[in-house]
C-alpha atoms as a PDB file:
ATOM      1  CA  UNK A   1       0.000   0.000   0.000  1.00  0.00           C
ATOM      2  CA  UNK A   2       1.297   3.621  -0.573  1.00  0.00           C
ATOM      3  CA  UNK A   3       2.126   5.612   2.348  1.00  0.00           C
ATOM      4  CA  UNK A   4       0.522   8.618   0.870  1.00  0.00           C
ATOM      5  CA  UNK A   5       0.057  11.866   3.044  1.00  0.00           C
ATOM      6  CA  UNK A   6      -2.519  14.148   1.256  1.00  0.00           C
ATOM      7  CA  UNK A   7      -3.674  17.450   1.446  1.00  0.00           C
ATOM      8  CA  UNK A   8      -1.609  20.551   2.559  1.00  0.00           C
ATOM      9  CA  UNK A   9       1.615  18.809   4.093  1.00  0.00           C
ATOM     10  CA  UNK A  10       3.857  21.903   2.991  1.00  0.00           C
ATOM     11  CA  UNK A  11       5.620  23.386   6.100  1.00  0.00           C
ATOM     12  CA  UNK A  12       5.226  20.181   8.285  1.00  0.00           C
ATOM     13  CA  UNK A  13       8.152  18.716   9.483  1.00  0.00           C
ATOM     14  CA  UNK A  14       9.593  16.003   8.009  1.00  0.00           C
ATOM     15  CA  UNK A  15       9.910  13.855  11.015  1.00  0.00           C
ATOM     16  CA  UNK A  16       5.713  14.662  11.638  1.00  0.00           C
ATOM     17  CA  UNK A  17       5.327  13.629   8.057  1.00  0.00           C
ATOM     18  CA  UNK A  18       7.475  10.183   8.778  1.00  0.00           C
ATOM     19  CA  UNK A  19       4.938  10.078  11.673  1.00  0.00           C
ATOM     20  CA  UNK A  20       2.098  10.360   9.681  1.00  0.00           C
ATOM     21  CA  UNK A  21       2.953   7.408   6.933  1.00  0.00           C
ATOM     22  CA  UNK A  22       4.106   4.990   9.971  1.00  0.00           C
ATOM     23  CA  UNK A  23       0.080   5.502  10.715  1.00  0.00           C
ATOM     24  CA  UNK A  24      -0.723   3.150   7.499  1.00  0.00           C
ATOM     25  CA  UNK A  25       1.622   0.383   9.349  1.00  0.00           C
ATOM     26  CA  UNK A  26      -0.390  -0.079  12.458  1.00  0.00           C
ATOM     27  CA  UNK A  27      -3.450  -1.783  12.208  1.00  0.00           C
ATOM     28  CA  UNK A  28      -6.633  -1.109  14.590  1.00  0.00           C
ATOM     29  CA  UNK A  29      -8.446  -4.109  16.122  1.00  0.00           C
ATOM     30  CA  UNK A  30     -12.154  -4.298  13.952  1.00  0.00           C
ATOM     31  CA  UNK A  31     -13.985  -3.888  17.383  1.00  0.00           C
ATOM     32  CA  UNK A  32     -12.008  -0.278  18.183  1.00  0.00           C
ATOM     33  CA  UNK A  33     -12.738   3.101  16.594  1.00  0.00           C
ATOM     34  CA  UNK A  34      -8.841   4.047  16.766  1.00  0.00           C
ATOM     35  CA  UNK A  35      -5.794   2.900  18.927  1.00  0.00           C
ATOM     36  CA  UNK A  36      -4.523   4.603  21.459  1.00  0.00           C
ATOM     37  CA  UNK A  37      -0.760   4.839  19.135  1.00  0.00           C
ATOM     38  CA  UNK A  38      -2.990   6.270  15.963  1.00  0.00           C
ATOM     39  CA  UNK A  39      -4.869   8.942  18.440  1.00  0.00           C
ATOM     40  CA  UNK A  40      -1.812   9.549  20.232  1.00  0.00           C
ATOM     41  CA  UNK A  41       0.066  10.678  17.366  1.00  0.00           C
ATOM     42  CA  UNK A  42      -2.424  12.781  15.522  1.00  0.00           C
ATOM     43  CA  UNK A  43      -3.114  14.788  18.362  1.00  0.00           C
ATOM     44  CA  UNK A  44       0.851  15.562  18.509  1.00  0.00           C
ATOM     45  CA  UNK A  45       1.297  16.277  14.748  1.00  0.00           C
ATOM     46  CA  UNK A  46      -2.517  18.274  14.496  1.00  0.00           C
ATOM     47  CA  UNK A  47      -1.889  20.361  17.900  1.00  0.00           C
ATOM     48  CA  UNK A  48       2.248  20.953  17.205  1.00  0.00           C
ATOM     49  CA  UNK A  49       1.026  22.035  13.913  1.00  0.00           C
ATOM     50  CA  UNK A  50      -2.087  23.620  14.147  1.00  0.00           C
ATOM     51  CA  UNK A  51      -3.698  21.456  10.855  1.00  0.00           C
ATOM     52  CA  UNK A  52      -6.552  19.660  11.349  1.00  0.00           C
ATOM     53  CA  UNK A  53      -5.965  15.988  10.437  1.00  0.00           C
ATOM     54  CA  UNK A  54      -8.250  12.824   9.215  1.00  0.00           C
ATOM     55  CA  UNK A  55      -7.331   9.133   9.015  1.00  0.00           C
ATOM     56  CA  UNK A  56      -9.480   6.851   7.450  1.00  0.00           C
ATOM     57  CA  UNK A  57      -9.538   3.291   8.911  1.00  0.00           C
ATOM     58  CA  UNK A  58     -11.314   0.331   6.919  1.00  0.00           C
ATOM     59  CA  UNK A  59     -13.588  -2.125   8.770  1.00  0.00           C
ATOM     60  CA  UNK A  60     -10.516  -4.936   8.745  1.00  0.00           C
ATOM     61  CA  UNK A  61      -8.644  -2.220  10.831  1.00  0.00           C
ATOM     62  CA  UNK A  62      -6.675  -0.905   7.944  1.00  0.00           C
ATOM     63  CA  UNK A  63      -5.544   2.932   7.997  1.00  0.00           C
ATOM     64  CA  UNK A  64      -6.415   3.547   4.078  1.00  0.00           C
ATOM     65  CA  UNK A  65      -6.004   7.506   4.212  1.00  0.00           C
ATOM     66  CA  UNK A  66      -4.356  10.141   6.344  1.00  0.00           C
ATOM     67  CA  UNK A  67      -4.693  13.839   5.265  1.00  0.00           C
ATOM     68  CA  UNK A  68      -3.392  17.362   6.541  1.00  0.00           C
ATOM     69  CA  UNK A  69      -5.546  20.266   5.653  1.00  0.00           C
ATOM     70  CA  UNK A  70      -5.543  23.837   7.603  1.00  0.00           C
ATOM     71  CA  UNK A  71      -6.076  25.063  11.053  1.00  0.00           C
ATOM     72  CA  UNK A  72     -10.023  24.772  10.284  1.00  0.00           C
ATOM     73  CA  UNK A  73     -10.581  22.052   7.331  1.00  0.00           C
ATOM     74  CA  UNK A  74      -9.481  18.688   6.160  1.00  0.00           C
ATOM     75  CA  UNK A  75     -10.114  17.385   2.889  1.00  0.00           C
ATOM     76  CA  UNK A  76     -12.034  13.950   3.500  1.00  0.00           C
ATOM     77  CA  UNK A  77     -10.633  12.006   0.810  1.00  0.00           C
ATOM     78  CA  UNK A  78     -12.047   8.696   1.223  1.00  0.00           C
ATOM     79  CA  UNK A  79     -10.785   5.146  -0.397  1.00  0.00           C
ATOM     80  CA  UNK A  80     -13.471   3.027   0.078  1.00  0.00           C
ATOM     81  CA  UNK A  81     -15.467   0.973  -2.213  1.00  0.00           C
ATOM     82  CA  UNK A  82     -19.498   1.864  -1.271  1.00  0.00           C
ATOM     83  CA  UNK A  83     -20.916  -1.060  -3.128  1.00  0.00           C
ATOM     84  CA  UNK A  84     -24.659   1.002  -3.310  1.00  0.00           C
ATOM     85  CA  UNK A  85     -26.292   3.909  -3.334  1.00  0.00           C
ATOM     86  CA  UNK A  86     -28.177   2.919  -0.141  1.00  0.00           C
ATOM     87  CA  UNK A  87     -24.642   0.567   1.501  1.00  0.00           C
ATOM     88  CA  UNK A  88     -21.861   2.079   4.041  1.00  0.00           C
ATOM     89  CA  UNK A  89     -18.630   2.843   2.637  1.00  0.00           C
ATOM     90  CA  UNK A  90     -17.063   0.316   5.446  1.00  0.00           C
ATOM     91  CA  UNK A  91     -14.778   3.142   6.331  1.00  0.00           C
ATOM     92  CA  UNK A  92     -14.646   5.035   9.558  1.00  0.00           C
ATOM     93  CA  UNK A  93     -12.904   8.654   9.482  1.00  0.00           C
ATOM     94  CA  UNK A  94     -11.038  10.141  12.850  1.00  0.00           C
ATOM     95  CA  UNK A  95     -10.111  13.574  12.641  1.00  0.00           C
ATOM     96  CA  UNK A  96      -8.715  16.376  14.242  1.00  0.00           C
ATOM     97  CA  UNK A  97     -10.165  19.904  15.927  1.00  0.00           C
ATOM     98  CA  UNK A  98      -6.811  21.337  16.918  1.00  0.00           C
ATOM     99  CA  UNK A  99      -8.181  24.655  18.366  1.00  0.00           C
ATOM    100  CA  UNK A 100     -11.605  23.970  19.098  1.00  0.00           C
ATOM    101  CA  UNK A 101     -13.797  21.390  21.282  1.00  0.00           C
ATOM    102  CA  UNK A 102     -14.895  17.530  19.390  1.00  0.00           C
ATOM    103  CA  UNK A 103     -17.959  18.820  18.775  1.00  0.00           C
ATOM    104  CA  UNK A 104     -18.720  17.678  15.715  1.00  0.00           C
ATOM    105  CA  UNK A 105     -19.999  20.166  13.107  1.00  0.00           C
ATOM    106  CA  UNK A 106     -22.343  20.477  10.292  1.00  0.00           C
ATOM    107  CA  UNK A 107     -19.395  19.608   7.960  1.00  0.00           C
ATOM    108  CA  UNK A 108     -18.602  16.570   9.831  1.00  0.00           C
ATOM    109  CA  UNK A 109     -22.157  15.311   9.805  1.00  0.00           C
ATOM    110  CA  UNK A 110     -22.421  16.532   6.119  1.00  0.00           C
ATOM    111  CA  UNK A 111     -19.198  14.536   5.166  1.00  0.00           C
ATOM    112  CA  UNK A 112     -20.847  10.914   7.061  1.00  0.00           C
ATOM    113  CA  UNK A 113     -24.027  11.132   4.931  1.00  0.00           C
ATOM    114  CA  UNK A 114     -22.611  12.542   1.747  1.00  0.00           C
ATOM    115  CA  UNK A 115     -19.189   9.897   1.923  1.00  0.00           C
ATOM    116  CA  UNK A 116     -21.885   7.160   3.886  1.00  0.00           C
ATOM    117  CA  UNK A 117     -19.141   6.264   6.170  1.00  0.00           C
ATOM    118  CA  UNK A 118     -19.751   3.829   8.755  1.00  0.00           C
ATOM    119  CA  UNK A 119     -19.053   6.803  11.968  1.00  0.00           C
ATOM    120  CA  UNK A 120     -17.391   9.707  12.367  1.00  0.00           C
ATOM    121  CA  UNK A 121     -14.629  10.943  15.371  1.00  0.00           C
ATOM    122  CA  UNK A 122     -13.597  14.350  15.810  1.00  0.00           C
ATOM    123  CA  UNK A 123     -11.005  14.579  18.423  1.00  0.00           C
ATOM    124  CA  UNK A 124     -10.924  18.313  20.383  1.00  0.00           C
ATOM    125  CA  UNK A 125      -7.512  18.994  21.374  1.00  0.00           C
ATOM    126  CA  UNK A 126      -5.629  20.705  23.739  1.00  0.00           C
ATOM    127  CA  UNK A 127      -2.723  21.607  22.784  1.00  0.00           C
ATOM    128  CA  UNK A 128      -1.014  18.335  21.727  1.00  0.00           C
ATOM    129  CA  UNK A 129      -3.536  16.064  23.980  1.00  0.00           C
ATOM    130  CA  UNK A 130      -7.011  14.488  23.161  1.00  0.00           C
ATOM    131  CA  UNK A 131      -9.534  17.120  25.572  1.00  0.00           C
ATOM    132  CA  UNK A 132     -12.446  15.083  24.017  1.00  0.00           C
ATOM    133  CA  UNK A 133     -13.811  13.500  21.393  1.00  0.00           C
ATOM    134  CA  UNK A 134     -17.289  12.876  19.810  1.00  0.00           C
ATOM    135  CA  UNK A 135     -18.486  10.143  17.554  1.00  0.00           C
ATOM    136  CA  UNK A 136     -21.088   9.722  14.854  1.00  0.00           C
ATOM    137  CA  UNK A 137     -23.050   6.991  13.173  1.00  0.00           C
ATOM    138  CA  UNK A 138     -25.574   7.317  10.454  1.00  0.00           C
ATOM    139  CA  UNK A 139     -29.117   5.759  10.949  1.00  0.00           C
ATOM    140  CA  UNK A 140     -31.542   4.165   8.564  1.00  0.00           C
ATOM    141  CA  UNK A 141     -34.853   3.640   7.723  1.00  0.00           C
ATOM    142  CA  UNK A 142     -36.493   0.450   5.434  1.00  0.00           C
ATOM    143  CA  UNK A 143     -32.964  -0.161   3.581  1.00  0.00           C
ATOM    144  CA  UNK A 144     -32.469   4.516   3.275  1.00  0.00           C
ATOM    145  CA  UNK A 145     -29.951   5.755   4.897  1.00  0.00           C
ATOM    146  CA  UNK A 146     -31.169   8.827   6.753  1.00  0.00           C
ATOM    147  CA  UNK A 147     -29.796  12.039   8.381  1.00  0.00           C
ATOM    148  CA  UNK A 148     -31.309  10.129  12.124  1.00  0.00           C
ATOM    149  CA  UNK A 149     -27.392  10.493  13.730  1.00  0.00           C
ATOM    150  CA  UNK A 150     -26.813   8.792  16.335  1.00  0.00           C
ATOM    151  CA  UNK A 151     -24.186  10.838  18.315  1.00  0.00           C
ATOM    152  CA  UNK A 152     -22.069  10.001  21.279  1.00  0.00           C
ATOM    153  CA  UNK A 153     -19.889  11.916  23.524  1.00  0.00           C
ATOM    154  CA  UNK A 154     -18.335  14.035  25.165  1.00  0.00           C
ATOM    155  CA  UNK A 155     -16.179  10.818  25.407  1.00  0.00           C
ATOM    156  CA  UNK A 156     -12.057  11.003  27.093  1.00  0.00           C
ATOM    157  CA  UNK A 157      -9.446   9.483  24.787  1.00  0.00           C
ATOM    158  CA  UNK A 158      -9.895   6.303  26.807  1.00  0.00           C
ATOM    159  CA  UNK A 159     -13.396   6.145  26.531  1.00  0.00           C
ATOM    160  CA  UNK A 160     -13.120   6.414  22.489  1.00  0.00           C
ATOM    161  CA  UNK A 161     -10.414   3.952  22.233  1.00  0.00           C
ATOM    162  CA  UNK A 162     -12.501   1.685  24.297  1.00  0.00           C
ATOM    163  CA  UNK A 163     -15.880   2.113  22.422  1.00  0.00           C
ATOM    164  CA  UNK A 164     -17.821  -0.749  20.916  1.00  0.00           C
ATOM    165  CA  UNK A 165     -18.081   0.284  17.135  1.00  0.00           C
ATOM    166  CA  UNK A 166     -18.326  -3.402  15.828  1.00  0.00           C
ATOM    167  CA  UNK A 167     -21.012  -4.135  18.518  1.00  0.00           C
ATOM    168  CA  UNK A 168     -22.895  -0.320  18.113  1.00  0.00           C
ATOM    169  CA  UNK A 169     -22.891  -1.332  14.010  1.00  0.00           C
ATOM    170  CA  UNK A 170     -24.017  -5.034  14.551  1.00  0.00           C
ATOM    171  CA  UNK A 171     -27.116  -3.529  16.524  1.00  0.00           C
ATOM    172  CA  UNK A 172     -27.413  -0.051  14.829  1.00  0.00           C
ATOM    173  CA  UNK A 173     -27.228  -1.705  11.564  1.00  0.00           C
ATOM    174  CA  UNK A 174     -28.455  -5.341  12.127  1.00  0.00           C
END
């Protein structure tokens, strides 16, 4: 797989970029959102930097895309092969808030529907640390996806690593 870093990685260092492409060699247990490692070091890179930051994790626990944007946006550039109009993506996307609170926004919840990704984790950050983090999951309705989020948090760092995504999709999504 190519250790690609997209999006506005001009000006980072180049031992944060090394950082970044050592993400696509660690692999997340299928049951987790993110591992601690993964969070650990996109809250360093995103809050030493100031850029917002997304990884994109595949449903076998495979980090398939980590970009950089600015200190309020990240291009979501997803990789992941939606077989359906009406069908998840079977990706999850983790991203960065590196001056502001997880709160996810009207973006964020824009990006899950329009990108039909299985959730969505903003991270709030304080200065290099994970201050909190919310999480998103799409709902449906007779075989429609539908704008019914189901959102959790405030959660800590340890509360997100912990958190039952396989189990929450198995029930959410039968």
């Amino acid at each position: 797989m190519e250790k690609t870093v997209y999006g506005n990685t001009s000006g980072l260092k180049k031992a944060d970029l090394a950082l970044l492409r050592g993400i696509y060699d660690l692999a997340v247990d299928k049951d987790m959102v993110i591992t601690l490692d993964i969070a650990s070091i996109i809250a360093a890179v995103s809050g030493g930097s100031g850029r917002e930051l997304a990884v994109f994790i595949d449903r076998r626990g495979q980090v398939v895309s980590v970009g950089v944007g600015d200190a309020a946006t990240v291009s979501l550039q997803a990789r992941g092969k939606r077989r359906g109009a009406y069908r998840l993506a079977g990706l999850r996307c983790i991203h960065t808030h590196p001056s502001d609170g997880g709160n996810l926004s009207a973006a964020d919840y824009a990006a899950l529907y329009d990108l039909r990704l299985d959730a969505m984790a903003a991270l709030g950050l304080q200065e290099e640390a994970i201050k909190e983090a919310y999480l998103a999951c799409l709902g449906h309705r007779d075989g429609q996806l539908t704008r019914n989020y189901q959102t959790f948090g405030p959660l800590s760092a340890g509360q997100l690593i912990k958190f039952p995504l396989a189990a929450l999709m198995s029930v959410y999504w039968g």
